[in-house]
N, C-alpha and C. Protein backbone atom coordinates (compact mmCIF):
# COMPACT_ATOMS: atom_id res chain seq x y z
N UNK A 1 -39.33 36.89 -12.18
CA UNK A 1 -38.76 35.67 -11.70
C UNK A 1 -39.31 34.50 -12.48
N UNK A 2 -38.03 33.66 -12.44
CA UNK A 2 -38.76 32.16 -13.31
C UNK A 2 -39.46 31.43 -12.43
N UNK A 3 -40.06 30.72 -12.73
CA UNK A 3 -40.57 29.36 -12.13
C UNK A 3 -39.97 28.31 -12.31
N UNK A 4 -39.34 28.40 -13.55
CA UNK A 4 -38.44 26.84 -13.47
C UNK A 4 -37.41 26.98 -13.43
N UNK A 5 -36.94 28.05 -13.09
CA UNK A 5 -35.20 28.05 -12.81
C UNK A 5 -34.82 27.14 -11.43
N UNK A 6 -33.54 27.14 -11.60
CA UNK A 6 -32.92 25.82 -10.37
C UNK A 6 -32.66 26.61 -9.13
N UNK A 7 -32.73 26.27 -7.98
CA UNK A 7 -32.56 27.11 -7.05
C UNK A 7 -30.86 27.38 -7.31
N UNK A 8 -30.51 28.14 -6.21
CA UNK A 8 -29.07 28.82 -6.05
C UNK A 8 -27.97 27.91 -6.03
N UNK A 9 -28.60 26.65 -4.83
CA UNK A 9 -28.14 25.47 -4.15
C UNK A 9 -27.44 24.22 -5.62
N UNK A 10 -26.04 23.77 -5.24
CA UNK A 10 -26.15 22.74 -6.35
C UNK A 10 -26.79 21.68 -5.79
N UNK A 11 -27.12 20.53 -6.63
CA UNK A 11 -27.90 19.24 -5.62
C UNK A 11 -26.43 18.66 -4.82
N UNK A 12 -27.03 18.41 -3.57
CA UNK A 12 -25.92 17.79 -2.72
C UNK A 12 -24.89 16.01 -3.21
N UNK A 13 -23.87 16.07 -2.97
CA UNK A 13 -23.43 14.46 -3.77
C UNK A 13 -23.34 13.97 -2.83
N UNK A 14 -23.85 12.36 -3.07
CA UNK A 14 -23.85 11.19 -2.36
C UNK A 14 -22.35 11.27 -1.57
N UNK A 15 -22.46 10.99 -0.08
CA UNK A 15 -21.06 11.02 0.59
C UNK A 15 -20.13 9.96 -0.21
N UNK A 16 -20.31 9.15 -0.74
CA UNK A 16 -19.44 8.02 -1.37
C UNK A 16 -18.56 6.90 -0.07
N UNK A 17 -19.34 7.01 0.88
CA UNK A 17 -18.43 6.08 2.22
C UNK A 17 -17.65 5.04 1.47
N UNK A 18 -18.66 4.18 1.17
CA UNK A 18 -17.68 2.98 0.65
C UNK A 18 -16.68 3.06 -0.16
N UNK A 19 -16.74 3.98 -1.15
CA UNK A 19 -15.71 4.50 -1.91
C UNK A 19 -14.50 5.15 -1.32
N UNK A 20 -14.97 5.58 -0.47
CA UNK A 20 -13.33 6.37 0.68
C UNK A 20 -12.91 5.25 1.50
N UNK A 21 -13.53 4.18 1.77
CA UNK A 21 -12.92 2.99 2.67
C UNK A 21 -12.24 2.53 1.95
N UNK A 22 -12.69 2.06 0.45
CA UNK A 22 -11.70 0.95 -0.53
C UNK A 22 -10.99 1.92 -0.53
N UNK A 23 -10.44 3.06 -1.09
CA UNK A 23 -9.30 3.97 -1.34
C UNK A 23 -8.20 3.97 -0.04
N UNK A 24 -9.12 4.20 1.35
CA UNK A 24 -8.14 4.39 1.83
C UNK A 24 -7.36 2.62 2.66
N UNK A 25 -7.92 1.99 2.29
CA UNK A 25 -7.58 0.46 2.73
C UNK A 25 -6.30 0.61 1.28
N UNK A 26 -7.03 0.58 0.43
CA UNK A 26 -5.74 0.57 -0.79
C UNK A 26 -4.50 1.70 -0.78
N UNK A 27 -4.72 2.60 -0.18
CA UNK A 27 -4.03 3.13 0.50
C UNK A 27 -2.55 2.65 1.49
N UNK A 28 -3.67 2.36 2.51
CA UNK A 28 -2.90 1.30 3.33
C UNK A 28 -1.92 0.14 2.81
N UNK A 29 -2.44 -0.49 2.45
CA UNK A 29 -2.02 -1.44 1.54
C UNK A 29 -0.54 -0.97 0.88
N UNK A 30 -0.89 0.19 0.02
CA UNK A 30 0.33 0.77 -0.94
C UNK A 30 1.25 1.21 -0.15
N UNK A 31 1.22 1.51 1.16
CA UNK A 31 2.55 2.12 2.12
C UNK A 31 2.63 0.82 3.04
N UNK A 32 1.95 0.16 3.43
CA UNK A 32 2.07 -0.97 4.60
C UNK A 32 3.26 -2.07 3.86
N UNK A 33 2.66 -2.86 2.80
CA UNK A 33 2.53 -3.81 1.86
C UNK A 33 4.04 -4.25 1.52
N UNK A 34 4.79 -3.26 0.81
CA UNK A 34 6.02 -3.36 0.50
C UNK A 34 6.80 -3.64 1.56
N UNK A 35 6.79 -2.86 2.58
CA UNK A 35 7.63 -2.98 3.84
C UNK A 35 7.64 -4.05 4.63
N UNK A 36 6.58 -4.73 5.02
CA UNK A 36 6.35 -5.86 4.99
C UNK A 36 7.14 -6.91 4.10
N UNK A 37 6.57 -6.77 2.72
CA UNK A 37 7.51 -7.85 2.06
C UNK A 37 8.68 -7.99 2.44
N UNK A 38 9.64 -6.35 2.09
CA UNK A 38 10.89 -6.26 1.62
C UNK A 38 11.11 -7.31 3.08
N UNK A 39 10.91 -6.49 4.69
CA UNK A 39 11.31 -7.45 5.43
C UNK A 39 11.18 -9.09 5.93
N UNK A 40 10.37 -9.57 5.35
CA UNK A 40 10.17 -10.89 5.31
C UNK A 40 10.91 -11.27 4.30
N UNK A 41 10.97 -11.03 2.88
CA UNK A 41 11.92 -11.30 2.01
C UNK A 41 13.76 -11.09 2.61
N UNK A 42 13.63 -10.10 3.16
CA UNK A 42 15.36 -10.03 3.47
C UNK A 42 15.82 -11.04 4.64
N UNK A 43 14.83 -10.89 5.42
CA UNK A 43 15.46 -12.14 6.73
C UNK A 43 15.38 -12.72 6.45
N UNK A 44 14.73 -13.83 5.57
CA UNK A 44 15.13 -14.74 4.90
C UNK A 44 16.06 -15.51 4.36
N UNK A 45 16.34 -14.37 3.63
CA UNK A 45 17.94 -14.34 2.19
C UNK A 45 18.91 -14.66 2.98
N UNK A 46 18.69 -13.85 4.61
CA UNK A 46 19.89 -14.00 5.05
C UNK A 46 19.97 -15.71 5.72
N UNK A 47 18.57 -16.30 6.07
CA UNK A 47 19.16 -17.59 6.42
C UNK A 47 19.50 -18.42 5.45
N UNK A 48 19.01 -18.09 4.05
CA UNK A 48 19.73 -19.29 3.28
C UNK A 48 21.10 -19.08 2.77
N UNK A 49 21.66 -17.86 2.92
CA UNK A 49 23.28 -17.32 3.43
C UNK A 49 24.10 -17.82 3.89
N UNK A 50 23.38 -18.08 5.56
CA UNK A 50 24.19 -18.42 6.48
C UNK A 50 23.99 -20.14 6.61
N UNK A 51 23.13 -20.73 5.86
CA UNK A 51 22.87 -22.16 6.16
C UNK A 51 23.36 -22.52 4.22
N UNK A 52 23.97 -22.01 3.95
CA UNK A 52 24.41 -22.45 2.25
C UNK A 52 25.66 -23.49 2.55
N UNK A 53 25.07 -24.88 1.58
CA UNK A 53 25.95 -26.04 2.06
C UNK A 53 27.33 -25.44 1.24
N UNK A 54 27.24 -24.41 0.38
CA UNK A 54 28.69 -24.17 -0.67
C UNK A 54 29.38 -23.51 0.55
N UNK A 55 30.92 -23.67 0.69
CA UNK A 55 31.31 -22.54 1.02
C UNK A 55 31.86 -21.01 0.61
N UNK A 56 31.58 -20.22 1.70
CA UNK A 56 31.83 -18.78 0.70
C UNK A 56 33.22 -19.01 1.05
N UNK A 57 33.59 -17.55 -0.05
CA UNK A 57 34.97 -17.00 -0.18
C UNK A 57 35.15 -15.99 0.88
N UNK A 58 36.11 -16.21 1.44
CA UNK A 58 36.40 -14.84 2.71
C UNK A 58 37.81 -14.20 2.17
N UNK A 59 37.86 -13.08 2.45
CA UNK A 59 39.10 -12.47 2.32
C UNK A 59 40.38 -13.01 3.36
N UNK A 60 41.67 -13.40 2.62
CA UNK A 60 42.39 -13.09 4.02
C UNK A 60 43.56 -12.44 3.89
N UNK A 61 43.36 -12.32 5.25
CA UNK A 61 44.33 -10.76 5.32
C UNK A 61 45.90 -11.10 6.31
């Protein structure tokens, strides 16, 4: 047997906490984020639509 051989065991790795919080906040972020926008962006669009001093074109039938 050696004496300086490494035991069996690999050395254990640092849990990385903080590193899994930013990931999973950025996470969050990447699925929350858009959806959010898109809907604040679209209700919007639609009031400056419906409050546009031009008038639209309507079909008539």
């Amino acid at each position: 047997m050696e004496s300086a051989s490494q035991s069996d065991n690999p050395p254990e790795q640092p849990s990385g906490s903080l590193a899994n919080l930013i990931g999973f906040v950025i996470a969050l972020m990447t699925l929350f984020l858009p959806v959010f926008a898109i809907a604040h962006f679209s209700s919007s669009r639609t009031d400056l639509i419906e409050n546009s001093p031009y008038p639209l074109l309507r079909s008539i039938e």
